[in-house]
PDB file of N, CA and C in Angstrom:
ATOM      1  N   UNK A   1     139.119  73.840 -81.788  1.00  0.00           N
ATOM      2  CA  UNK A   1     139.723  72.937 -80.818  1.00  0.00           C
ATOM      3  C   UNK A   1     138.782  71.767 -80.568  1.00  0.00           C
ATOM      4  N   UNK A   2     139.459  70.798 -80.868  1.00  0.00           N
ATOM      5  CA  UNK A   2     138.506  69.424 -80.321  1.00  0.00           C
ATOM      6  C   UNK A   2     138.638  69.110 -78.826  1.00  0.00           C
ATOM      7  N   UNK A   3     137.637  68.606 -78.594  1.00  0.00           N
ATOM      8  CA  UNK A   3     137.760  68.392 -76.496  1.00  0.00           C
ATOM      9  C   UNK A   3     137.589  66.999 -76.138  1.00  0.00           C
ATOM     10  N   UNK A   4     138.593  66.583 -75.617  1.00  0.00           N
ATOM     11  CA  UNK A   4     137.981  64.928 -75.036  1.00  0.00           C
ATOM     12  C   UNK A   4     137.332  64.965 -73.993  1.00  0.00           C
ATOM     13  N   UNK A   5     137.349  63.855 -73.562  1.00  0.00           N
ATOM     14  CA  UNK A   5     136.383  63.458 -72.032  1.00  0.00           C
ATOM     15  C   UNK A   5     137.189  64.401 -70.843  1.00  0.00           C
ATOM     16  N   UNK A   6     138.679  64.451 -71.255  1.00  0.00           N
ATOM     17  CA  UNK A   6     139.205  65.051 -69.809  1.00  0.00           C
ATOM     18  C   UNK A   6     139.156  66.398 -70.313  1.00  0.00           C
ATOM     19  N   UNK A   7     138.919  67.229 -70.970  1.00  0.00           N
ATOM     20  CA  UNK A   7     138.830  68.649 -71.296  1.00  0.00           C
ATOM     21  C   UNK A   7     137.590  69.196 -70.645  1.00  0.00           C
ATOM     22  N   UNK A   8     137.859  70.697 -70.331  1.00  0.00           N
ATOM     23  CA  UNK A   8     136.752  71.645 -70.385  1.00  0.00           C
ATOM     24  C   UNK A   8     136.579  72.255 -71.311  1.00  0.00           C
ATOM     25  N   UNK A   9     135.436  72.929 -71.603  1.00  0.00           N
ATOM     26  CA  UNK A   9     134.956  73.329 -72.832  1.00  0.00           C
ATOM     27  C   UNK A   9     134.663  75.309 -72.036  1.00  0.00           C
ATOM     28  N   UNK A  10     134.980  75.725 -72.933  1.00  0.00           N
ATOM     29  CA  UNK A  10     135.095  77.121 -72.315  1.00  0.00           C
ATOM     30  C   UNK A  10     133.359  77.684 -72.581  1.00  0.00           C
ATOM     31  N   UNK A  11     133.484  78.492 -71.266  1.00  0.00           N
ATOM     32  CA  UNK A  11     132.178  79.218 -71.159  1.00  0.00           C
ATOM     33  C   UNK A  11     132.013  80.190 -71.801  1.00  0.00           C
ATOM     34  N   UNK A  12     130.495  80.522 -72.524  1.00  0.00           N
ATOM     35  CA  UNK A  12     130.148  81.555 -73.584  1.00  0.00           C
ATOM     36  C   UNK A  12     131.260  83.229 -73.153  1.00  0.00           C
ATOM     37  N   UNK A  13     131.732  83.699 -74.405  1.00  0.00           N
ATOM     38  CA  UNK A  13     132.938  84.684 -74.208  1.00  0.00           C
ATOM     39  C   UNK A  13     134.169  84.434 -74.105  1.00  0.00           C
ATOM     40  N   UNK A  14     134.513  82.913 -73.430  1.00  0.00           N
ATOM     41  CA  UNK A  14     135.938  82.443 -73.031  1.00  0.00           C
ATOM     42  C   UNK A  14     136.528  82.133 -74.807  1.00  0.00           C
ATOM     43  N   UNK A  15     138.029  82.077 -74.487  1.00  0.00           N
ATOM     44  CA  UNK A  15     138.498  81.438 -75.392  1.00  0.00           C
ATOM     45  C   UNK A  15     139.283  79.846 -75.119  1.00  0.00           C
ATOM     46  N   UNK A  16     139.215  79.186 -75.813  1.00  0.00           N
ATOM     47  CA  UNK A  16     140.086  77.335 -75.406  1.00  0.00           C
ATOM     48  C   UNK A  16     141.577  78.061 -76.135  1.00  0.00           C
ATOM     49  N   UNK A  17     142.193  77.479 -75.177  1.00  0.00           N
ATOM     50  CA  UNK A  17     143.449  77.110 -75.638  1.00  0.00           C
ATOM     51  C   UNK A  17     143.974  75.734 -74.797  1.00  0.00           C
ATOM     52  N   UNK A  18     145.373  75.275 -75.632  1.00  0.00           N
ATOM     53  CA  UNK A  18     145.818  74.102 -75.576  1.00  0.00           C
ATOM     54  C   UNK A  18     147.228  74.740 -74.828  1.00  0.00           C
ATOM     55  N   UNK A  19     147.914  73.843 -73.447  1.00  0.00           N
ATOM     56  CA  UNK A  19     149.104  74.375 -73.171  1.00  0.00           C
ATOM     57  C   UNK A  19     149.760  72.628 -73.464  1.00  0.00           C
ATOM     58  N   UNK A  20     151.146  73.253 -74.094  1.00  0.00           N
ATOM     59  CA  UNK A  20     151.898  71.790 -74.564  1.00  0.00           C
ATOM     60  C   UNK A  20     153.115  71.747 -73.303  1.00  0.00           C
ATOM     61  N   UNK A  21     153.732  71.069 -72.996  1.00  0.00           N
ATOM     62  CA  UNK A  21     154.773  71.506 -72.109  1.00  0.00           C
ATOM     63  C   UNK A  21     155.521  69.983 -72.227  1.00  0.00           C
ATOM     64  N   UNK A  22     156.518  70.493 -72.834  1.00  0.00           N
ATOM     65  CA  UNK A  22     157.653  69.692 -72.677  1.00  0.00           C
ATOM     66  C   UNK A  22     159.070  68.870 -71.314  1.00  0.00           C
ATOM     67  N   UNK A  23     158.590  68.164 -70.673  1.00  0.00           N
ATOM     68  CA  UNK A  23     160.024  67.716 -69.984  1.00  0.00           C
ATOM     69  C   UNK A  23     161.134  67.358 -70.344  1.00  0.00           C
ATOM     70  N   UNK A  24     162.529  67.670 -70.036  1.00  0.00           N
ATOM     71  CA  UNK A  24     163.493  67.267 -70.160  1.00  0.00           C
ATOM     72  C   UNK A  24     164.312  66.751 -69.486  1.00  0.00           C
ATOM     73  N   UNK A  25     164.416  65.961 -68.392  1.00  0.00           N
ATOM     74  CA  UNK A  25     165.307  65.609 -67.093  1.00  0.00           C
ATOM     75  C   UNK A  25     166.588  64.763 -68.201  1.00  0.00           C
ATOM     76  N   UNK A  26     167.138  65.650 -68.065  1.00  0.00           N
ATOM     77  CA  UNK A  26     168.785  65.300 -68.375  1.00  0.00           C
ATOM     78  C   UNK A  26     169.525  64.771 -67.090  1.00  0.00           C
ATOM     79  N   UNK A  27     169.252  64.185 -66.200  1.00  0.00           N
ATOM     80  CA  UNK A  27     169.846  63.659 -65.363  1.00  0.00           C
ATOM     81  C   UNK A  27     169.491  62.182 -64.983  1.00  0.00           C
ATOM     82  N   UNK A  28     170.576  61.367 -64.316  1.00  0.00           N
ATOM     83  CA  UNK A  28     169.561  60.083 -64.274  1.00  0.00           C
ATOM     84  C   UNK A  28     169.014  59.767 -62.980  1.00  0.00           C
ATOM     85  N   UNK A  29     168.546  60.789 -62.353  1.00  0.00           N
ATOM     86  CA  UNK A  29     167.537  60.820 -61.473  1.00  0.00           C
ATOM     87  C   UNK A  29     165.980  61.253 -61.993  1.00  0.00           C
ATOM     88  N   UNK A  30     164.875  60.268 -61.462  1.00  0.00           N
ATOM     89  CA  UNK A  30     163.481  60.147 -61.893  1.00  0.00           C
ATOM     90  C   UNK A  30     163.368  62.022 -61.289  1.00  0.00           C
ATOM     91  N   UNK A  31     162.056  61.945 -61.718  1.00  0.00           N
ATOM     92  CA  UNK A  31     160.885  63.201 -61.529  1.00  0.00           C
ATOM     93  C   UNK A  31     159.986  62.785 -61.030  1.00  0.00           C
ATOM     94  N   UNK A  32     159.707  63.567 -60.315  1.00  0.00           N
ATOM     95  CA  UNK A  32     158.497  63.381 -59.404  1.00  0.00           C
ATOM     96  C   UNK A  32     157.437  64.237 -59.953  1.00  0.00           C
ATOM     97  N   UNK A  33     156.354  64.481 -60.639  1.00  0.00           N
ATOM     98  CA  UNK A  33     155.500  64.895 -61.499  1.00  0.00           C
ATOM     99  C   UNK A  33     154.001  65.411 -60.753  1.00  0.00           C
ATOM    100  N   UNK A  34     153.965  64.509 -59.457  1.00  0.00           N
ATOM    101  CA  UNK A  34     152.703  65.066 -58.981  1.00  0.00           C
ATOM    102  C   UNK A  34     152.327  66.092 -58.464  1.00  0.00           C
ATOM    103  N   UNK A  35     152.946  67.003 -58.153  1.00  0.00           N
ATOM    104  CA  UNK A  35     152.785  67.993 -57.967  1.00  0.00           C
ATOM    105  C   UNK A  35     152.925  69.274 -58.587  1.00  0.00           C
ATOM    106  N   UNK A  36     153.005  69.129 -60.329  1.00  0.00           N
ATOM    107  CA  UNK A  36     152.969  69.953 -61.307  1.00  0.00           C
ATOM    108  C   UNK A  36     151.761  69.936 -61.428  1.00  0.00           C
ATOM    109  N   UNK A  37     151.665  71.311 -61.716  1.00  0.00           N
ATOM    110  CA  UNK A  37     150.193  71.743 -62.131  1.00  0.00           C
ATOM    111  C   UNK A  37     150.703  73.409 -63.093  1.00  0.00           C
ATOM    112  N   UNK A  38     149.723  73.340 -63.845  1.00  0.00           N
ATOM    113  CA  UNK A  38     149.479  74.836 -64.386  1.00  0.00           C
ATOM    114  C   UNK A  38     148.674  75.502 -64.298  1.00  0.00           C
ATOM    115  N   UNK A  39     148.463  76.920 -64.218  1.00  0.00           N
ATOM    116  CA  UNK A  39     147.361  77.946 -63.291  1.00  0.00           C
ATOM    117  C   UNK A  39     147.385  78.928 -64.831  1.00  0.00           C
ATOM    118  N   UNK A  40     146.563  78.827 -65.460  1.00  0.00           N
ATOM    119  CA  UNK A  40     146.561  80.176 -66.272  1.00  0.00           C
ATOM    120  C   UNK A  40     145.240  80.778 -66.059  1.00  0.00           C
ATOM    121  N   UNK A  41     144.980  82.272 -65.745  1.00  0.00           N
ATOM    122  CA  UNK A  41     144.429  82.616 -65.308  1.00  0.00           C
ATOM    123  C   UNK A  41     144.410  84.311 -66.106  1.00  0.00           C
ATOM    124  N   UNK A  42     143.387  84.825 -66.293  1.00  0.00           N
ATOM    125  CA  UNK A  42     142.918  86.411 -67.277  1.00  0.00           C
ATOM    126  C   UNK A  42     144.289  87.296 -66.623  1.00  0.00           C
ATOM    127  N   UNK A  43     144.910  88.005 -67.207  1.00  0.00           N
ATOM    128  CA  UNK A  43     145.661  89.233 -67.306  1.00  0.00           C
ATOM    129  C   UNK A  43     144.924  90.755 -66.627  1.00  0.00           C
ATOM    130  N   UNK A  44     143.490  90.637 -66.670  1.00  0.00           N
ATOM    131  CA  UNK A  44     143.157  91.876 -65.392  1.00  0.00           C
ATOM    132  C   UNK A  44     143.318  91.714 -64.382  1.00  0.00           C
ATOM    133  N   UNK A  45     143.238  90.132 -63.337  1.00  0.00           N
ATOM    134  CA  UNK A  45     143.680  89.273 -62.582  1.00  0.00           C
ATOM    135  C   UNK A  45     144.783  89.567 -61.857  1.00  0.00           C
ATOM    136  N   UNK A  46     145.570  89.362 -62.846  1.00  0.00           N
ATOM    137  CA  UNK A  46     147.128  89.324 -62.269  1.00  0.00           C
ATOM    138  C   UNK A  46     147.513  90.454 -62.585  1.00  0.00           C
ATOM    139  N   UNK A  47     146.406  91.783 -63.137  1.00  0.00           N
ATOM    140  CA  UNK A  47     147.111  93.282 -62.997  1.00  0.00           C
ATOM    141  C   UNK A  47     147.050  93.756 -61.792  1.00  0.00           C
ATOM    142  N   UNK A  48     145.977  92.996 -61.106  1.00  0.00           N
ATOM    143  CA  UNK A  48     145.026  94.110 -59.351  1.00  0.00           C
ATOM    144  C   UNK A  48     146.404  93.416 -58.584  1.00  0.00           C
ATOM    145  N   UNK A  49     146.706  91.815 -58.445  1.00  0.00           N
ATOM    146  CA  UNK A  49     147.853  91.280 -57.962  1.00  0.00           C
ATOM    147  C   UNK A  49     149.446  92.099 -58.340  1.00  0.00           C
ATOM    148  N   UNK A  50     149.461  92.465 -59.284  1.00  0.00           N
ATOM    149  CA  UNK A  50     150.888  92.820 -59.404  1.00  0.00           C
ATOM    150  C   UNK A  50     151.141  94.668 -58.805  1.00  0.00           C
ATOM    151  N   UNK A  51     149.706  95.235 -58.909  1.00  0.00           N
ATOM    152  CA  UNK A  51     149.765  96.263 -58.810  1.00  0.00           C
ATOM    153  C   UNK A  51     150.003  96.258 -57.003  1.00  0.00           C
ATOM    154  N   UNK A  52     149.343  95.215 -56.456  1.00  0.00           N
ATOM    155  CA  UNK A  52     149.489  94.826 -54.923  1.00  0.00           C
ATOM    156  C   UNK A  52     150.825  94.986 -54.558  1.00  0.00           C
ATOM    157  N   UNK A  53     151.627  93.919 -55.243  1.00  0.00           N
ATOM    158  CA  UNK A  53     153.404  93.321 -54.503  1.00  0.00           C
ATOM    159  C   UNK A  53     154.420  94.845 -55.744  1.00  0.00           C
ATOM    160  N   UNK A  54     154.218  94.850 -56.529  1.00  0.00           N
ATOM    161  CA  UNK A  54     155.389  95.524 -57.490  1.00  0.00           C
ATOM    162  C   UNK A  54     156.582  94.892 -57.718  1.00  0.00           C
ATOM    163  N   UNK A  55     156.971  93.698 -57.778  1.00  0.00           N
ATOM    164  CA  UNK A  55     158.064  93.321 -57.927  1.00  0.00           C
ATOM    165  C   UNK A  55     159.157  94.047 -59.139  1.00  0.00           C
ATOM    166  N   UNK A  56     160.196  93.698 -58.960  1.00  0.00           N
ATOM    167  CA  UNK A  56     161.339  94.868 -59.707  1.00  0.00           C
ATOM    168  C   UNK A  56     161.370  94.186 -60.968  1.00  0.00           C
ATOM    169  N   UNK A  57     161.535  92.903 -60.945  1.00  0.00           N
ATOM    170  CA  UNK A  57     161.609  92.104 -62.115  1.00  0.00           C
ATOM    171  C   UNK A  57     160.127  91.347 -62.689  1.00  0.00           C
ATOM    172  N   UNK A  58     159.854  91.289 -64.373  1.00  0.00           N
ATOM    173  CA  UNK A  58     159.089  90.339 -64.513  1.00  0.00           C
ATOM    174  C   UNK A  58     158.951  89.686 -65.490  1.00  0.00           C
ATOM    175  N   UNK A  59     158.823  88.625 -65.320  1.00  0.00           N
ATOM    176  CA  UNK A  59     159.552  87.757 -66.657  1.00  0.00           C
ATOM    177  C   UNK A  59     158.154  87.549 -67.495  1.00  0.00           C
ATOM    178  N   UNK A  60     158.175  87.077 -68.744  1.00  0.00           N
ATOM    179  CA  UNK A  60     156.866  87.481 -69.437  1.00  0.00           C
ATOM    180  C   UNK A  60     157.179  86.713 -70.822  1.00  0.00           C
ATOM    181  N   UNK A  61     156.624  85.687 -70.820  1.00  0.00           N
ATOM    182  CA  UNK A  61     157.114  84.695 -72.155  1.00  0.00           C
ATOM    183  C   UNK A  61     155.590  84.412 -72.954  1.00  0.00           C
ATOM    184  N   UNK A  62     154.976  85.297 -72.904  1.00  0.00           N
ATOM    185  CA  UNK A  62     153.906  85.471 -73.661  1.00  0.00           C
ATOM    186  C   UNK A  62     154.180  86.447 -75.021  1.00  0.00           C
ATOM    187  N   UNK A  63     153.541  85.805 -76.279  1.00  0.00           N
ATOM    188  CA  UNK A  63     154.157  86.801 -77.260  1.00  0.00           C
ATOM    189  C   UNK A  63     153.197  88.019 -77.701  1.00  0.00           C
ATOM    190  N   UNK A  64     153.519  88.990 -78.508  1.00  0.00           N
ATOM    191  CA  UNK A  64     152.746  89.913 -79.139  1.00  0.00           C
ATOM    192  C   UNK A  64     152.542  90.823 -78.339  1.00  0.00           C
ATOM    193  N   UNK A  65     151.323  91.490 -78.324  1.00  0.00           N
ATOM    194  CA  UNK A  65     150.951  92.726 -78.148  1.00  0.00           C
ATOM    195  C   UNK A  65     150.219  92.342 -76.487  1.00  0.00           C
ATOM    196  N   UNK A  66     149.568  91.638 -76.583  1.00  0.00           N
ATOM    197  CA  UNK A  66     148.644  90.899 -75.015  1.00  0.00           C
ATOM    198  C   UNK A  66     149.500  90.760 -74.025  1.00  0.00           C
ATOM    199  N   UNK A  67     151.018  90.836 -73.943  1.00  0.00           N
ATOM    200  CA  UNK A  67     151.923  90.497 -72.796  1.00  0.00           C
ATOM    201  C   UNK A  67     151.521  91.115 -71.663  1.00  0.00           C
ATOM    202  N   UNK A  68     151.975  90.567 -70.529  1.00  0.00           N
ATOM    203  CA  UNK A  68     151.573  91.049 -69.044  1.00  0.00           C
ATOM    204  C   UNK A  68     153.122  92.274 -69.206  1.00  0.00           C
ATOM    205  N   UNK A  69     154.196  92.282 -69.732  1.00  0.00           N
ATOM    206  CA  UNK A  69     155.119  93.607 -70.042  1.00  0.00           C
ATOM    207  C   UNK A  69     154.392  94.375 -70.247  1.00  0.00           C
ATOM    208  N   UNK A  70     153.457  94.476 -71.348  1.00  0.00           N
ATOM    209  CA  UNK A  70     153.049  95.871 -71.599  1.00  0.00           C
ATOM    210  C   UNK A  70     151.544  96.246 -71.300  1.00  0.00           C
ATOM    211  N   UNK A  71     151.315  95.262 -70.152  1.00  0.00           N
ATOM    212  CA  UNK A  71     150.052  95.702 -69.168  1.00  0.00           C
ATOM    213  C   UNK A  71     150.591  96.070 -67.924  1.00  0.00           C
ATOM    214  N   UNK A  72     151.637  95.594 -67.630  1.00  0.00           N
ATOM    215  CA  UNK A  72     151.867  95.895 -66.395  1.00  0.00           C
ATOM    216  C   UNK A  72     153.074  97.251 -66.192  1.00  0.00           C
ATOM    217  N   UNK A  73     153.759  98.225 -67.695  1.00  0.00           N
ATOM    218  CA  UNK A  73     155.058  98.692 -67.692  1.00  0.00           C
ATOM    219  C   UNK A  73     154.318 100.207 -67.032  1.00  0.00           C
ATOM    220  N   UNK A  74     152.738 100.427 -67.531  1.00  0.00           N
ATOM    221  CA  UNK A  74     152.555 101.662 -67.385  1.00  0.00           C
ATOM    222  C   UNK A  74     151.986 101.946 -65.376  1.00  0.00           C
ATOM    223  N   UNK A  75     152.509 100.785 -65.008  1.00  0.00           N
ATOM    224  CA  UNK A  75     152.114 100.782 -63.510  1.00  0.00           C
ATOM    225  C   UNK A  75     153.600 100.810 -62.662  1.00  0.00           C
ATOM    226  N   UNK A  76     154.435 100.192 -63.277  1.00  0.00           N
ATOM    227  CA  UNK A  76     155.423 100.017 -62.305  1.00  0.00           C
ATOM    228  C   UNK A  76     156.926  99.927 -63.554  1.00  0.00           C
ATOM    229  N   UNK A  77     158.019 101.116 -63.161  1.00  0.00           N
ATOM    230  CA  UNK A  77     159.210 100.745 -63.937  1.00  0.00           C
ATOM    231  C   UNK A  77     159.948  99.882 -63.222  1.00  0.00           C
ATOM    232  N   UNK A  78     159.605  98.859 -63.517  1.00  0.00           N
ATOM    233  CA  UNK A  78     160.560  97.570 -63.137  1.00  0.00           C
ATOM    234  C   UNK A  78     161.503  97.247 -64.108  1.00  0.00           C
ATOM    235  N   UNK A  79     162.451  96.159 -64.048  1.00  0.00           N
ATOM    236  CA  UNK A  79     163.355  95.844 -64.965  1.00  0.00           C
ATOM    237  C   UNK A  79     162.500  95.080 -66.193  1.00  0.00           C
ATOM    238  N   UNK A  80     162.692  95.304 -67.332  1.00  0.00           N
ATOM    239  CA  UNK A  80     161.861  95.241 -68.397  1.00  0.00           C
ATOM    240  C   UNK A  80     162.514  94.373 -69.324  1.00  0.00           C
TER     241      UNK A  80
END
């Protein structure tokens, strides 16, 4: 991964990744943008959190084997 001036560079152990994110406003009303932000944050993290609330549902658009589904299925049978 190459890093510009506005990048962080990950700390010894971390891994870089790149998030792409596409808009689409199909309407002809503007977007208001400032207040988007993205939070990605480690998966042991958001296991101590999920194990906290249990929600019934959880949506999980991460692929492969690393999904928060199959970190989080052996804690709580939620809708899957």
């Amino acid at each position: 991964t190459k890093f510009s001036e506005y990048d962080s560079k990950p700390s010894a152990g971390e891994t870089a990744f790149r998030i792409n994110i596409k808009f689409d406003n199909g309407s002809e009303q503007p977007i208001d943008l400032d207040d988007f932000s993205v939070l990605a944050e480690g998966k042991d993290w958001s296991l101590a959190r999920f194990e906290r609330h249990l929600p019934d549902t959880v949506c999980d658009v991460g692929p492969g084997e690393g999904t928060y589904a199959k970190l989080f299925r052996p804690v709580h049978k939620g809708v899957w």
